[in-house]
Protein backbone atom coordinates (compact mmCIF):
# COMPACT_ATOMS: atom_id res chain seq x y z
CA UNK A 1 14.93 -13.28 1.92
CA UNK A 2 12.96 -13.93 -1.23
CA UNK A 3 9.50 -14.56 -1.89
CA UNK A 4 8.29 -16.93 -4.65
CA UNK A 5 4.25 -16.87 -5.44
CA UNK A 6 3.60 -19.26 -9.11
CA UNK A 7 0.06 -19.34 -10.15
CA UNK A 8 -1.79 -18.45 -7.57
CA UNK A 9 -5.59 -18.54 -7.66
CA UNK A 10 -8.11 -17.93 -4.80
CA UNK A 11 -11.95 -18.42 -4.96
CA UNK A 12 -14.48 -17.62 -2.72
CA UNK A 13 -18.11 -18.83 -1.95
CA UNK A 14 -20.12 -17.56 -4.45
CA UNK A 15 -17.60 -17.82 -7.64
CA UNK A 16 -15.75 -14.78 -6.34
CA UNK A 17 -12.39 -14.98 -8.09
CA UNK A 18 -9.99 -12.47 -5.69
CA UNK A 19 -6.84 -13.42 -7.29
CA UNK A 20 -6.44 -15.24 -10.99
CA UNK A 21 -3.02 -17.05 -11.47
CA UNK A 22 -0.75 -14.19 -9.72
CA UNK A 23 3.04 -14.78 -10.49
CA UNK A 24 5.29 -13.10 -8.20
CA UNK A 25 9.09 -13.00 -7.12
CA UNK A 26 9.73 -10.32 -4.45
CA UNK A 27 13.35 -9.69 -2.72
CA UNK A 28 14.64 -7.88 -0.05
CA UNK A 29 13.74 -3.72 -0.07
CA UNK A 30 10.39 -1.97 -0.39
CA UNK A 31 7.57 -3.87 -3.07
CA UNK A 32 4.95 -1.62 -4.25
CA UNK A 33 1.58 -3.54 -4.34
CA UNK A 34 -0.91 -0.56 -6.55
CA UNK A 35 -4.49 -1.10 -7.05
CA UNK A 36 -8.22 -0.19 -6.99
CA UNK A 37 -10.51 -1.62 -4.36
CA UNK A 38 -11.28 -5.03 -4.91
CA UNK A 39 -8.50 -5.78 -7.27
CA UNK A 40 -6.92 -8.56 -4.67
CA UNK A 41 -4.48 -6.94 -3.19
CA UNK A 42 -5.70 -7.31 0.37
CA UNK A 43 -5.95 -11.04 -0.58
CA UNK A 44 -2.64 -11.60 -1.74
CA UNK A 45 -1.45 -9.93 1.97
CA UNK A 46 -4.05 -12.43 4.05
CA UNK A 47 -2.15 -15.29 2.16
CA UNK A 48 1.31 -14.15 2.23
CA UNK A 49 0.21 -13.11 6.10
CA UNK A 50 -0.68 -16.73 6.55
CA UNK A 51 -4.16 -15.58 7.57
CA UNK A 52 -5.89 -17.53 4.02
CA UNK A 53 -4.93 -20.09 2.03
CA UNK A 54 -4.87 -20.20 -1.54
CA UNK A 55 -7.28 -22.10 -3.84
CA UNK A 56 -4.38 -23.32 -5.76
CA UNK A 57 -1.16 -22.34 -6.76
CA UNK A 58 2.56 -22.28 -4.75
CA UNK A 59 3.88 -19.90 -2.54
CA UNK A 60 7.07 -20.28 -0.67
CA UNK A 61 8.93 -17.56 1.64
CA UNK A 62 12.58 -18.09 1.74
CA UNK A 63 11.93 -21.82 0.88
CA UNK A 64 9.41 -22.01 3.21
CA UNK A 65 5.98 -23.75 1.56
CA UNK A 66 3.33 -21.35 2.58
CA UNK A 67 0.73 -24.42 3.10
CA UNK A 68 3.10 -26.59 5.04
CA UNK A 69 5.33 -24.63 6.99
CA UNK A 70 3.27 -21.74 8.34
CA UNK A 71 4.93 -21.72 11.81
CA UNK A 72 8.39 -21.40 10.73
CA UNK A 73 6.73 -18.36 7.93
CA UNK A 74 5.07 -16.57 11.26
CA UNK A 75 8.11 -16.56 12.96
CA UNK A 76 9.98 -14.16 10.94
CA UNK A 77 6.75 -11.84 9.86
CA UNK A 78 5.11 -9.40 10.97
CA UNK A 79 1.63 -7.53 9.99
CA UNK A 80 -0.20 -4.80 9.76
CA UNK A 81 -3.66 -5.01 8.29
CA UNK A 82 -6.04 -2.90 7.04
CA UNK A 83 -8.00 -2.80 9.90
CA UNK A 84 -6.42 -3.03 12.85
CA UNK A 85 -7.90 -3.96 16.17
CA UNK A 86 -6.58 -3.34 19.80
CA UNK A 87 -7.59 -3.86 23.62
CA UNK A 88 -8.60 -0.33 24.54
CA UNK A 89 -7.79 -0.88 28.02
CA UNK A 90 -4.37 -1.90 27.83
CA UNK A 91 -1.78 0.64 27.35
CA UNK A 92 0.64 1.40 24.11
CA UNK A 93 3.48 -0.65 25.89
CA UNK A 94 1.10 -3.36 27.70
CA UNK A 95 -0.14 -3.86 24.27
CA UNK A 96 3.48 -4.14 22.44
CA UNK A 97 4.69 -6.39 25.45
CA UNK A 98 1.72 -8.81 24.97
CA UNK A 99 2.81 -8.98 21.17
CA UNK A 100 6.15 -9.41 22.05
CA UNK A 101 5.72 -12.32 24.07
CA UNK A 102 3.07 -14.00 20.98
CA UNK A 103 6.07 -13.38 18.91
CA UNK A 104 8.47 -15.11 21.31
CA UNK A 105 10.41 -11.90 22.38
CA UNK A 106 12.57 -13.52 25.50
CA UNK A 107 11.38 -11.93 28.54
CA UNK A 108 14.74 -9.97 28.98
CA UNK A 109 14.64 -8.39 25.61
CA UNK A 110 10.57 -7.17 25.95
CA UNK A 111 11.74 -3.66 27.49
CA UNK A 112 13.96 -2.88 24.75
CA UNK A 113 11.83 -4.13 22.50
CA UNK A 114 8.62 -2.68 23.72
CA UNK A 115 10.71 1.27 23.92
CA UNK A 116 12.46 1.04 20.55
CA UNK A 117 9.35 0.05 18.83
CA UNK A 118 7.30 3.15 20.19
CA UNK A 119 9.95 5.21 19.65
CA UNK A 120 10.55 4.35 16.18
CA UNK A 121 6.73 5.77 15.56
CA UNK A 122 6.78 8.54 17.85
CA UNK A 123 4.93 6.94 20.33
CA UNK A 124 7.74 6.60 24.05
CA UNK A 125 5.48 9.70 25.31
CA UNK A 126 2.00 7.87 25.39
CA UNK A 127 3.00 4.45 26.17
CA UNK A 128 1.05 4.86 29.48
CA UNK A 129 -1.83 5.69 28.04
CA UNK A 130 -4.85 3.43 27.01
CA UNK A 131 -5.06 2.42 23.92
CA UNK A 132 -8.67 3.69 24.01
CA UNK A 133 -7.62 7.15 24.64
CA UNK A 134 -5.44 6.95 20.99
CA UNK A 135 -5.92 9.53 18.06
CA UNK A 136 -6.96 7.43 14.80
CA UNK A 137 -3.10 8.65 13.77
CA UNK A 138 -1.64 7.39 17.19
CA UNK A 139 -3.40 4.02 16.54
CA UNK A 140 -2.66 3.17 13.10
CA UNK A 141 1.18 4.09 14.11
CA UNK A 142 0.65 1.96 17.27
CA UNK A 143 -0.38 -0.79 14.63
CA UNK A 144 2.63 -0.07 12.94
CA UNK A 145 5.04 -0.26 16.00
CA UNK A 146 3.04 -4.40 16.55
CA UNK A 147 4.10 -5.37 12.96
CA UNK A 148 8.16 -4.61 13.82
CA UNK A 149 8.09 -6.13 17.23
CA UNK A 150 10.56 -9.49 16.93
CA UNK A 151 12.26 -7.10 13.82
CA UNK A 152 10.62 -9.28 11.20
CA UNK A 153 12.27 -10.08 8.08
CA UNK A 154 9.00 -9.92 6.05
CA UNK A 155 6.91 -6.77 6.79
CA UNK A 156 3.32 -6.69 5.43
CA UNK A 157 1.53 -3.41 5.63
CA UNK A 158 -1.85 -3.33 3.93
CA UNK A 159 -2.94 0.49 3.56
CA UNK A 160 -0.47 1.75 6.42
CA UNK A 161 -0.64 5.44 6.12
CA UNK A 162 -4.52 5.38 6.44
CA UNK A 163 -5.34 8.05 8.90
CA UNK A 164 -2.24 9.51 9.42
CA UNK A 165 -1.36 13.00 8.60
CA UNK A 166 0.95 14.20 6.37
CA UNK A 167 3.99 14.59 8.89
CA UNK A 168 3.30 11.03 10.14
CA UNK A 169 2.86 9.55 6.65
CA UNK A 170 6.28 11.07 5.85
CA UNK A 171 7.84 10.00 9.28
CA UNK A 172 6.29 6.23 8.29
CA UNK A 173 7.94 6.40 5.00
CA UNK A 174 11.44 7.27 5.82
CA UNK A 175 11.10 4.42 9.05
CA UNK A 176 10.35 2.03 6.52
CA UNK A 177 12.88 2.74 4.20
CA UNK A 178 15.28 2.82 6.76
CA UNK A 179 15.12 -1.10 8.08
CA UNK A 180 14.13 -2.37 4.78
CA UNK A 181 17.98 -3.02 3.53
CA UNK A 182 17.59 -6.36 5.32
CA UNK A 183 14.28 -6.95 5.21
CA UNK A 184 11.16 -7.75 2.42
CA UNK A 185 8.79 -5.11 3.29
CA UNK A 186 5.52 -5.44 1.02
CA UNK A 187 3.61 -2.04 0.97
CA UNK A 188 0.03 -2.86 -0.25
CA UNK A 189 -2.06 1.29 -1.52
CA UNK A 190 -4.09 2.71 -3.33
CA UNK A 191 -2.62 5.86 -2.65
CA UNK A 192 -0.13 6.06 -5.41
CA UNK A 193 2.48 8.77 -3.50
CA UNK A 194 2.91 5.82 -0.75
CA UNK A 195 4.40 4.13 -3.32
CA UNK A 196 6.12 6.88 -5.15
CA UNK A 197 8.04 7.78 -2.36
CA UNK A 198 9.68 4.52 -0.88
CA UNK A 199 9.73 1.58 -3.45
CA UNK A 200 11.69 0.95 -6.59
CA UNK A 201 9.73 -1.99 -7.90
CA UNK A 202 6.38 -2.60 -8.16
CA UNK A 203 3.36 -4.31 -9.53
CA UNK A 204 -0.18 -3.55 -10.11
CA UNK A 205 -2.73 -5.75 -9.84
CA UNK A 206 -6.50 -5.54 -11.59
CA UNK A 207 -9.14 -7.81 -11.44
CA UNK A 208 -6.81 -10.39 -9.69
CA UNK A 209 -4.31 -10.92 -11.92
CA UNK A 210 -0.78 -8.83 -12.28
CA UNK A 211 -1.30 -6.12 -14.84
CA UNK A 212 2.26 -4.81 -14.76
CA UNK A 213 5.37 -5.20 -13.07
CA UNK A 214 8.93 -3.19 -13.15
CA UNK A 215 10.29 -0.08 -11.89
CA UNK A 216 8.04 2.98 -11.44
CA UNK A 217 9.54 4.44 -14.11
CA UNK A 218 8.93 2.09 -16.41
CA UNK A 219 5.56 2.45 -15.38
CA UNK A 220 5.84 6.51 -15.87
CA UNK A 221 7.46 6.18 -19.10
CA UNK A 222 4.00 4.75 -20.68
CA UNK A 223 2.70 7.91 -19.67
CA UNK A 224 4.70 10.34 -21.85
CA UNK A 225 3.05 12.56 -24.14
CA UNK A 226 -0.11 11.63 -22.54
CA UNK A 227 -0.30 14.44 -19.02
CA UNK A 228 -1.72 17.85 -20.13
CA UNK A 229 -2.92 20.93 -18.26
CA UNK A 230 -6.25 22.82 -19.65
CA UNK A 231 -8.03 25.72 -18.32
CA UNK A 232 -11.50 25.49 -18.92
CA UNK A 233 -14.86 26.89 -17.75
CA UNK A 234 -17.50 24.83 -15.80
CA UNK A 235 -19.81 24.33 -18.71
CA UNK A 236 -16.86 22.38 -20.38
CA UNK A 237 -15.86 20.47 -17.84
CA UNK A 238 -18.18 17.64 -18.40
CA UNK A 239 -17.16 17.29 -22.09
CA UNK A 240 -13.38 16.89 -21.35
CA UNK A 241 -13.90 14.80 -17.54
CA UNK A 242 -16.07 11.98 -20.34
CA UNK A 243 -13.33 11.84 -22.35
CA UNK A 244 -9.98 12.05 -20.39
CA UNK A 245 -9.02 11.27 -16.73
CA UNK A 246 -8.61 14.45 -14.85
CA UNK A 247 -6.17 14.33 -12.02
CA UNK A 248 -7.11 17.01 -10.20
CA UNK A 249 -8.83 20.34 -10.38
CA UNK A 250 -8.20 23.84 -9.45
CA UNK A 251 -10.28 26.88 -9.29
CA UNK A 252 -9.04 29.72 -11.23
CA UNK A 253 -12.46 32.16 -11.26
CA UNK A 254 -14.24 32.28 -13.23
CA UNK A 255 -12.31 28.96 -14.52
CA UNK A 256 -10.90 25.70 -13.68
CA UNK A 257 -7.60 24.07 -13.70
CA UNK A 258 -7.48 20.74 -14.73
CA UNK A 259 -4.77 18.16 -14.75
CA UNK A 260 -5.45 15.44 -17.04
CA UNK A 261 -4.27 12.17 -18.74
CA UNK A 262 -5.36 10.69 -21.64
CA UNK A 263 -5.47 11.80 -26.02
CA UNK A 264 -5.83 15.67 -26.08
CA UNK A 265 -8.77 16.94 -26.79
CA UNK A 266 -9.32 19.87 -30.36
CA UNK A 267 -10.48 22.92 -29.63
CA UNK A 268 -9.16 23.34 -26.21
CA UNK A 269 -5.24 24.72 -25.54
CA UNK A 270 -3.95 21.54 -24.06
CA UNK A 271 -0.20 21.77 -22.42
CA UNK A 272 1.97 18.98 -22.21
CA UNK A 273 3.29 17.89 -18.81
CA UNK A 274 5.89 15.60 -17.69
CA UNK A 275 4.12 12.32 -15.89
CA UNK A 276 4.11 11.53 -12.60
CA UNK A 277 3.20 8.27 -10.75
CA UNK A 278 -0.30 8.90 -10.13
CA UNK A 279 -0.54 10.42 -13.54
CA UNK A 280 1.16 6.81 -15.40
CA UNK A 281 -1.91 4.84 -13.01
CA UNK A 282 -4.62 6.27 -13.94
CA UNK A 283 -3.39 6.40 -17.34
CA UNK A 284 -2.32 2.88 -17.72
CA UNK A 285 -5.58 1.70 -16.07
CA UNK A 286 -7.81 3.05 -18.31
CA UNK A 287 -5.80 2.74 -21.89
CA UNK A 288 -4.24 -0.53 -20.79
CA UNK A 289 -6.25 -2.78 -18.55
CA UNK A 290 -9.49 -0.44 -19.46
CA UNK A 291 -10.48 -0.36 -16.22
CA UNK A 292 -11.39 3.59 -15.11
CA UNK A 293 -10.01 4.56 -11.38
CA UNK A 294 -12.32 6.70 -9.52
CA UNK A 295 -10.57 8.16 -6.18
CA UNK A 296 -12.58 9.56 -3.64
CA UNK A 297 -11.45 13.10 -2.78
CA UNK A 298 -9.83 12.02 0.12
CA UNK A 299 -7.09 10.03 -1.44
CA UNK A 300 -6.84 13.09 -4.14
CA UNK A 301 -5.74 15.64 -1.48
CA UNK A 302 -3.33 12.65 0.10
């Protein structure tokens, strides 16, 4: 399966411009979309979802025009959004039946269907339950187990490993890079070790349009030379945080440990450090597209 998307545009009431002539080939494996909030990213899922249309521009799925052929699209996709919604009274496997059938599971196959699926996500012991009765962890994984009923060949997650804790963000990771040999699986974050840890291409999208595209370590690479460790004391952290992006921050009493990206700084005993993911982001964000990420400290300790 391949995906072709050739300048694609959409515009909402208002002048809004969510996405500004986005060109895109995607094949089969894991596809890194990276990006701030509000950069278009849930957009671009909606559309490839079927769920929007676009203002102008061509998309096609496996030769399939996205404006024309959206049956034949829906048949072989599955979704998980953002935000995803369930009937609190039905159960885990009353809801993944229902979803079967919508996806035209044949009746035979919805049992199998219905237990693989909630096994996959560690869900066969509480498919009796309500749905209302679900952790925040239990339902975004129960959102998960919706998107692979009919096994898809085009998976679109939009922030999938919101609310789940680290053991089921690394359980969700190795599931999806187990079934994605066959499949396109499009993994829309802005939490950079999502990506990091399951895709080998990616692109980044700002402001609507692509910023970059390539291999995360093409992406790293810019990021050489640029990573440094400093330890500081409170009264200087202000001088060096308006200056350079810092990554994260340790207490060392009566000092602080920062991680940061950016031109080093005289005066202070900067040490170089090899670049990571997150670190080639933020840094090609702000030197690059000169747009400054702030992440809330939630996503920092994720």
């Amino acid at each position: 399966m391949s995906i072709q998307i050739r300048s694609l545009y959409k515009t909402y009431s208002g002048g809004v411009h969510a996405l500004q002539g986005v060109n895109l080939e995607i094949a089969t494996g894991m596809f890194g979309l990276l990006g701030p909030n509000g950069a278009g990213k849930s957009t671009l899922m909606k559309i490839l979802a079927t769920l929007e249309t676009p203002s102008s521009g061509e998309v096609s799925i496996d030769g399939a025009d996205i404006r024309t052929q959206r049956q034949q699209i829906r048949s072989s996709l599955g979704y998980l959004p953002q935000f995803f919604g369930v009937y609190p009274q039905l159960t885990g496997a009353e809801l993944l039946s229902y979803i079967a059938k919508l996806n035209g599971v044949p009746r035979r196959n919805l049992r199998e269907a219905v237990h693989e699926n909630l096994a996959h996500v560690g869900l066969l012991e509480a498919r009796d339950r309500k749905a209302k009765t679900y952790s925040g962890g239990m339902m975004r994984r129960l959102g998960i187990a919706q998107a692979l009923i009919g096994n898809p060949r085009l998976l679109i997650v939009d922030e999938p490993t919101t609310g789940l804790d680290p053991e089921e963000r690394i359980r969700f990771r190795n599931l999806l890079t187990a079934i994605s040999r066959d499949k396109v699986i499009i993994l829309s974050t802005h939490i950079v070790g999502d990506i990091s840890s399951t895709c080998e291409d990616l692109a980044v999208l700002a402001k609507g349009k692509v910023a970059f595209r390539g291999h995360p370590a093409n992406l790293i690479a810019q990021a050489a030379g640029k990573v440094w460790q400093v330890l500081c004391d409170e009264a200087e952290f202000p001088n060096i945080a308006s200056r350079m992006q810092v990554i994260s921050t340790i207490p060392k009493a009566p000092n602080l440990l920062l991680r940061v990206v950016g031109e080093p700084i005289a005066g202070y005993d900067m040490q170089s450090l090899p670049p990571n993911l997150e670190d080639a982001y933020m840094y090609f964000m702000e030197s690059v597209v000169g747009q400054r990420v702030e992440e809330d400290e939630e996503e920092k300790n994720n």
